[in-house]
C-alpha atoms as a PDB file:
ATOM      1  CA  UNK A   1     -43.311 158.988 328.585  1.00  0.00           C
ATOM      2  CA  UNK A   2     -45.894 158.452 325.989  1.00  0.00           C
ATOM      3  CA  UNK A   3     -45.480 156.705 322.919  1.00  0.00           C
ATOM      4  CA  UNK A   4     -47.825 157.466 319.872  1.00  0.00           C
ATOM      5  CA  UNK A   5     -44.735 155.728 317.034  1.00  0.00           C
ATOM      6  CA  UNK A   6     -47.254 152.773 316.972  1.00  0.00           C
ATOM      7  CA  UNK A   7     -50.069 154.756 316.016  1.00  0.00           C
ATOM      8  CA  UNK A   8     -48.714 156.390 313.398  1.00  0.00           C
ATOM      9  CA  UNK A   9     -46.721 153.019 311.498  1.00  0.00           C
ATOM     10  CA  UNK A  10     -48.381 150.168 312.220  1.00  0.00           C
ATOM     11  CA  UNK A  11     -51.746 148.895 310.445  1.00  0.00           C
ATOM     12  CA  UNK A  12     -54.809 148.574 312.591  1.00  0.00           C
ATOM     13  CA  UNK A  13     -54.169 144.721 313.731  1.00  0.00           C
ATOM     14  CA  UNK A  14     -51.010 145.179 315.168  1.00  0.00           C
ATOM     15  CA  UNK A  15     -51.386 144.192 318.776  1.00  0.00           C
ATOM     16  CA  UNK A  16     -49.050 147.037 319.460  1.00  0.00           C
ATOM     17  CA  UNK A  17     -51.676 149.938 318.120  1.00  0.00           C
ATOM     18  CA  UNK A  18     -54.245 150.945 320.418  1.00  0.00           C
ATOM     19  CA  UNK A  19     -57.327 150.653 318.003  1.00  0.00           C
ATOM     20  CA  UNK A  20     -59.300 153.046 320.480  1.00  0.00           C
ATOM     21  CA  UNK A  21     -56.430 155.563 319.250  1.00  0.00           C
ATOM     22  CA  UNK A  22     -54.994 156.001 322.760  1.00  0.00           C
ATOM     23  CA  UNK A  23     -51.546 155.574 323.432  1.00  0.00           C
ATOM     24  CA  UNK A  24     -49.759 153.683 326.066  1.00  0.00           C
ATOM     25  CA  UNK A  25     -47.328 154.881 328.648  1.00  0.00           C
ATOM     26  CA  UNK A  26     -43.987 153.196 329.905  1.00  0.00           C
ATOM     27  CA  UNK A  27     -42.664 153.827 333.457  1.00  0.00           C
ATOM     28  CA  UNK A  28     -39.953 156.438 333.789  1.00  0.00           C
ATOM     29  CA  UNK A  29     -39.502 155.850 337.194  1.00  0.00           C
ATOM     30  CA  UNK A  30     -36.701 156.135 339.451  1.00  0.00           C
ATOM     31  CA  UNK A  31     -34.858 152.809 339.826  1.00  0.00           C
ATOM     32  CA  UNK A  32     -36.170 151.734 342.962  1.00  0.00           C
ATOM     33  CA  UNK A  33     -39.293 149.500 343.807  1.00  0.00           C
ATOM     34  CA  UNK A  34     -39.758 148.110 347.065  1.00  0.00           C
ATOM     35  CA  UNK A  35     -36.533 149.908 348.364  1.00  0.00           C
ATOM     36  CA  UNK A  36     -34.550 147.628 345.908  1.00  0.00           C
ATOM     37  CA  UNK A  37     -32.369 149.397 343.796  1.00  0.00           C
ATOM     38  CA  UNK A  38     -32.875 147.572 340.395  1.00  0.00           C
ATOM     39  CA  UNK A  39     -30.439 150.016 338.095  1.00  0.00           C
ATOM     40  CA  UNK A  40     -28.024 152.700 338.043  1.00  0.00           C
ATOM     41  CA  UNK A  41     -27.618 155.080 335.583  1.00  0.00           C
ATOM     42  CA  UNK A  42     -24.223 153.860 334.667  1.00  0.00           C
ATOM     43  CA  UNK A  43     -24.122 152.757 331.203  1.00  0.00           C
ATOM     44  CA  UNK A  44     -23.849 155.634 329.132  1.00  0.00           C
ATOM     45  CA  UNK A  45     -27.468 154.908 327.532  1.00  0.00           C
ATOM     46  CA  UNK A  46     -28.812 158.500 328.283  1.00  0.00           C
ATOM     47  CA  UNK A  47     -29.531 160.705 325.512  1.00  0.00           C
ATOM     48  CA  UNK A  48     -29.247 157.484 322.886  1.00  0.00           C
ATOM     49  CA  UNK A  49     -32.359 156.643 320.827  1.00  0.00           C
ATOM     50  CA  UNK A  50     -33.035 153.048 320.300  1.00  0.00           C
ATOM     51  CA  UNK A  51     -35.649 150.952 318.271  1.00  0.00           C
ATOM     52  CA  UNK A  52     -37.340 148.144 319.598  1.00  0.00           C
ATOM     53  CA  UNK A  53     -38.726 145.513 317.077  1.00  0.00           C
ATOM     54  CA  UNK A  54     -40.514 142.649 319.214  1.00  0.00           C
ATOM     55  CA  UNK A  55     -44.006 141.285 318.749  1.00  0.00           C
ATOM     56  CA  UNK A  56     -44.185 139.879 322.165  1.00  0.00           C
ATOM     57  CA  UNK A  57     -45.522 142.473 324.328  1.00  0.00           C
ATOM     58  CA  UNK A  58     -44.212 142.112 327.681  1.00  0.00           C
ATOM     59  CA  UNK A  59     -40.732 141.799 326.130  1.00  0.00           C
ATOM     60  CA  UNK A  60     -40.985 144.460 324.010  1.00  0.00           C
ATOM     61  CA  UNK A  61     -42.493 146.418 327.109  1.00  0.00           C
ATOM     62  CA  UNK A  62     -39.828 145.347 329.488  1.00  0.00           C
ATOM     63  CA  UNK A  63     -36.976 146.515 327.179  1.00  0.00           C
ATOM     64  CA  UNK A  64     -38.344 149.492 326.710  1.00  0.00           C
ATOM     65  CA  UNK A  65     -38.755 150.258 330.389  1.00  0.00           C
ATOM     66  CA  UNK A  66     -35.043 149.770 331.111  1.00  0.00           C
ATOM     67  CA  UNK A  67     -33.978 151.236 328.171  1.00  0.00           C
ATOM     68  CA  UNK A  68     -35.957 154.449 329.699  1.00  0.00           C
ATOM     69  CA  UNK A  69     -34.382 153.796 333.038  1.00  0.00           C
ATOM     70  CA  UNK A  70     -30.949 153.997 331.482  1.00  0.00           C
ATOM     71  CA  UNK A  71     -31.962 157.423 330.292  1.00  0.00           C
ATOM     72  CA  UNK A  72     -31.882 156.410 326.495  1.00  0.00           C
ATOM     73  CA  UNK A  73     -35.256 157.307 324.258  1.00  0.00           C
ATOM     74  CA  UNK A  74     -36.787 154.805 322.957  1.00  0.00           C
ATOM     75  CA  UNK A  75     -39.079 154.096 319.126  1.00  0.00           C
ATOM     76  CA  UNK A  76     -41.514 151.788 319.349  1.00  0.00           C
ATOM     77  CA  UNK A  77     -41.823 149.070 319.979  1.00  0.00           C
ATOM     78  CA  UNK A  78     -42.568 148.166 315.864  1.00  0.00           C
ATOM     79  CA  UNK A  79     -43.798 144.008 315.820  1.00  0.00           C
ATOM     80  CA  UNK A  80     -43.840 143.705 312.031  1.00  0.00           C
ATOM     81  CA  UNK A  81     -41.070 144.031 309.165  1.00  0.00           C
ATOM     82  CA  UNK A  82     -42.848 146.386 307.328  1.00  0.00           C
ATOM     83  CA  UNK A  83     -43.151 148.433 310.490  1.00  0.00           C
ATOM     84  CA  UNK A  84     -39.880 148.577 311.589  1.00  0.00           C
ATOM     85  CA  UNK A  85     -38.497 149.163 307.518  1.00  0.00           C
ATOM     86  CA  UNK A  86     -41.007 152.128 307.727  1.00  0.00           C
ATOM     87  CA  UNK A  87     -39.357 153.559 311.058  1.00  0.00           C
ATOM     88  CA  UNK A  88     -35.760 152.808 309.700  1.00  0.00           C
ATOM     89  CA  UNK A  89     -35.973 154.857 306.568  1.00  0.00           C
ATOM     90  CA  UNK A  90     -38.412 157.681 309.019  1.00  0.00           C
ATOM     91  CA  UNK A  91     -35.574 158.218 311.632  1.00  0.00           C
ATOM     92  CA  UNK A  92     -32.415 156.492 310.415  1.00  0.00           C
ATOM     93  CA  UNK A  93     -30.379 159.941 311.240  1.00  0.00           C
ATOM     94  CA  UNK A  94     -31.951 159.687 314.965  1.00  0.00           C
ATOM     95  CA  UNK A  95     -31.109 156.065 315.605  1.00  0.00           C
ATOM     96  CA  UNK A  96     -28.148 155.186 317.750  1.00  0.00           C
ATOM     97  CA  UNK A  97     -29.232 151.738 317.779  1.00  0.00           C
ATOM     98  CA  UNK A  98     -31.825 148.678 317.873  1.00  0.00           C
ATOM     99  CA  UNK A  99     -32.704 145.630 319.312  1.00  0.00           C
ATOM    100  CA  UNK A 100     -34.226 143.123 316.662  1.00  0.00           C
ATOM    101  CA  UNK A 101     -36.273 139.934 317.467  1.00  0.00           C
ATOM    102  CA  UNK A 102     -35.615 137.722 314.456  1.00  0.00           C
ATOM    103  CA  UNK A 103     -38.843 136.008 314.078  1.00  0.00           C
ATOM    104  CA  UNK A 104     -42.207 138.547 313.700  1.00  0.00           C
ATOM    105  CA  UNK A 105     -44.579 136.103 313.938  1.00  0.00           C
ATOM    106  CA  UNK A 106     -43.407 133.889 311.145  1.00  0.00           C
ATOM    107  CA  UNK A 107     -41.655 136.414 309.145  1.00  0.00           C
ATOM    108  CA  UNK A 108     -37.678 137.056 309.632  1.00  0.00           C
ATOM    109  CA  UNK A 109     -36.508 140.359 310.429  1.00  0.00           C
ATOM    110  CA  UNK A 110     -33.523 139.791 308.395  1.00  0.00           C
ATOM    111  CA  UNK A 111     -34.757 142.864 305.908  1.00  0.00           C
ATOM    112  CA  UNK A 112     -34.686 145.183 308.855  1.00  0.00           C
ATOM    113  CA  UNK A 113     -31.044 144.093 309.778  1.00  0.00           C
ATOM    114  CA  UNK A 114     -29.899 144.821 306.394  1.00  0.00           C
ATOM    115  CA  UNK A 115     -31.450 148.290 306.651  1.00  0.00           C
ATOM    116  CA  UNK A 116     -29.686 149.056 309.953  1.00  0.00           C
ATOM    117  CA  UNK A 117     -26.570 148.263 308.736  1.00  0.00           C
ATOM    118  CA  UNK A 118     -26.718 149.743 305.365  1.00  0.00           C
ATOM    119  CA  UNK A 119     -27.244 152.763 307.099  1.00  0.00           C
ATOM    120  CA  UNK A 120     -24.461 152.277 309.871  1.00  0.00           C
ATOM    121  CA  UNK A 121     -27.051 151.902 312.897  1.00  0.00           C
ATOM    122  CA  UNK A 122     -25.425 149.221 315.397  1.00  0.00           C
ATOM    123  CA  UNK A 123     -27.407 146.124 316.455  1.00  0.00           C
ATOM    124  CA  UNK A 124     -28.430 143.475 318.677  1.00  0.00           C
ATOM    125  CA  UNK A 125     -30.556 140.215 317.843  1.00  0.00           C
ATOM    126  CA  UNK A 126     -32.496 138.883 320.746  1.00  0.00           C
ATOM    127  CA  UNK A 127     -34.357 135.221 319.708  1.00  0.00           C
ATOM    128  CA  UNK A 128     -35.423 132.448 321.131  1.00  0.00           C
ATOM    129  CA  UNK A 129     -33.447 131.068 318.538  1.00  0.00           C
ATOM    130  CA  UNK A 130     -29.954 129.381 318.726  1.00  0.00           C
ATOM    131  CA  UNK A 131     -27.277 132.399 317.612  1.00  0.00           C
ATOM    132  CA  UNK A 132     -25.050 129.916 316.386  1.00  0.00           C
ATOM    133  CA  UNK A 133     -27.688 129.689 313.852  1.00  0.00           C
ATOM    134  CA  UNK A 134     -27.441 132.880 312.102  1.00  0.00           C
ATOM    135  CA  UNK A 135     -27.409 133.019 308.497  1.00  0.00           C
ATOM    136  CA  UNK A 136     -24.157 135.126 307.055  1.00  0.00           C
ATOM    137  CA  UNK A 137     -23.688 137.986 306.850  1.00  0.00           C
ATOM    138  CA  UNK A 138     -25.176 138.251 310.581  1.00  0.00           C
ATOM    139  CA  UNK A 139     -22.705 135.752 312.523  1.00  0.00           C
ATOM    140  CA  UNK A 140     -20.549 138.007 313.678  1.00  0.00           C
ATOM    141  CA  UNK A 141     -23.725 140.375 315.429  1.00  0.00           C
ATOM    142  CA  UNK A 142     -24.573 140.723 319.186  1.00  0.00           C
ATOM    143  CA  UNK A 143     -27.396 138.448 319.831  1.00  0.00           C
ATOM    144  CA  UNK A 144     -29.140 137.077 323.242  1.00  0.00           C
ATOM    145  CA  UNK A 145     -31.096 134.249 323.813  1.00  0.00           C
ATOM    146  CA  UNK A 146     -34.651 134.887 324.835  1.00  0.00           C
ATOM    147  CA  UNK A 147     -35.597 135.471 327.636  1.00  0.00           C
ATOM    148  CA  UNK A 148     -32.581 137.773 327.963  1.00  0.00           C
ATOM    149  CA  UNK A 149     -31.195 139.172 331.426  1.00  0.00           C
ATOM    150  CA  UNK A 150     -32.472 142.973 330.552  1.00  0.00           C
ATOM    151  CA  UNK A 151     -29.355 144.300 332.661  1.00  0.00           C
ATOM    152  CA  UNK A 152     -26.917 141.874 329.976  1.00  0.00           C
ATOM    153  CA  UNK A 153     -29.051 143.587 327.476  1.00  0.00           C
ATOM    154  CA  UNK A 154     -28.032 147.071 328.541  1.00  0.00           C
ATOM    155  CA  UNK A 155     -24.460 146.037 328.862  1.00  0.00           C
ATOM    156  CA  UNK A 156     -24.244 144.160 325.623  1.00  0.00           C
ATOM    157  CA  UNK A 157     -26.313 147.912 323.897  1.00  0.00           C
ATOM    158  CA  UNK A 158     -23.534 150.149 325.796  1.00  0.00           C
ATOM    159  CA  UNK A 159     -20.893 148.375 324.190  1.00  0.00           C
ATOM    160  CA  UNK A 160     -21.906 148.705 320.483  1.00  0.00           C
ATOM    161  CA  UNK A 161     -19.924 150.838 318.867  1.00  0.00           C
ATOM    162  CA  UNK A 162     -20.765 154.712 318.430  1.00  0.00           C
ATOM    163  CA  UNK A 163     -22.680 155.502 315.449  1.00  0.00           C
ATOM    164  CA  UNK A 164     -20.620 157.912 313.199  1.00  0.00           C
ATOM    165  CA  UNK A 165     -23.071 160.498 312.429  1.00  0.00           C
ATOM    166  CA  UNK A 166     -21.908 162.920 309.961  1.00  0.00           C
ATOM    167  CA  UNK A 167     -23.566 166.597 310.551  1.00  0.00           C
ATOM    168  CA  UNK A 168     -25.675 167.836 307.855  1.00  0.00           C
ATOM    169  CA  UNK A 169     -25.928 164.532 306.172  1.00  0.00           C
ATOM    170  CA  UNK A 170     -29.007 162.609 306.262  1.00  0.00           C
ATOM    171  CA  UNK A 171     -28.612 158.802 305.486  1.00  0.00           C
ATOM    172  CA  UNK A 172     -31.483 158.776 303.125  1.00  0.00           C
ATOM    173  CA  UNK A 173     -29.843 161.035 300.863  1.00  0.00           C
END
């Protein structure tokens, strides 16, 4: 699958879009490598559209490649605030969900949390921060410690609850 999100949101310096214009490709491969199973297709993730915010590219990269292998589309990754604000108000209506690193080099993604949750769109923080840490209002969020077990993260994404999307209505509006 071929993403082109970063292209299109993200200002030429992000390490995240291709300044030669081409676009990068995440495996959608079967779950096995090496004759190892690694996942099954058991956590209800297909079909669900999730947005990755992380400016670290091999974790941004490896969530997205299980979040693929779980069936689930993915937007993204976005490694900035303004970026990810940008793809919130874009495709709120889409979103089942996202996965938030707090700190964008330097700058909190607190702003982005608000968004998502103004607009109903479940959660998780994953920081190499202490959770216990969180500032109210976001206590009481999912959040993994860095580097997170990608198979925890799938559970921990499966168990949000279901967005209630509302036919016809548009969150924006």
């Amino acid at each position: 699958m071929v993403f082109t999100h970063a292209q299109q949101l993200l200002p030429p310096d992000d390490p995240f879009n291709p300044a030669d214009g081409a676009t990068f490709a995440t495996s959608n491969s079967s779950a096995a490598k090496g004759g190892q199973i690694i996942m099954q297709n058991s956590l209800s993730l297909a079909g669900r559209f999730y947005l990755v915010v992380e400016d670290e590219y091999l974790a941004a990269s490896s969530m997205m490649t299980a979040l693929e292998d779980e069936g689930a589309e993915v937007a993204g990754p976005v490694s900035n605030v303004a970026g990810a604000l940008e793809l919130v108000r874009k495709r709120a209506y889409d979103l089942d969900g996202a996965i938030l690193d707090i700190n964008l080099r330097g700058v909190m993604a607190y702003p982005v949390a608000e968004k998502l949750a103004e607009y109903g769109i479940p959660f998780v923080f994953v920081t190499g921060y202490e959770c216990g840490s969180m500032p109210e209002p976001f206590k009481a969020m999912p959040c993994l410690n860095k580097p997170c077990n990608e198979k925890e993260l799938l559970v921990v994404l499966a168990g949000l609850p279901a967005r209630q999307k509302r036919p016809g209505v548009h969150p924006l509006t």
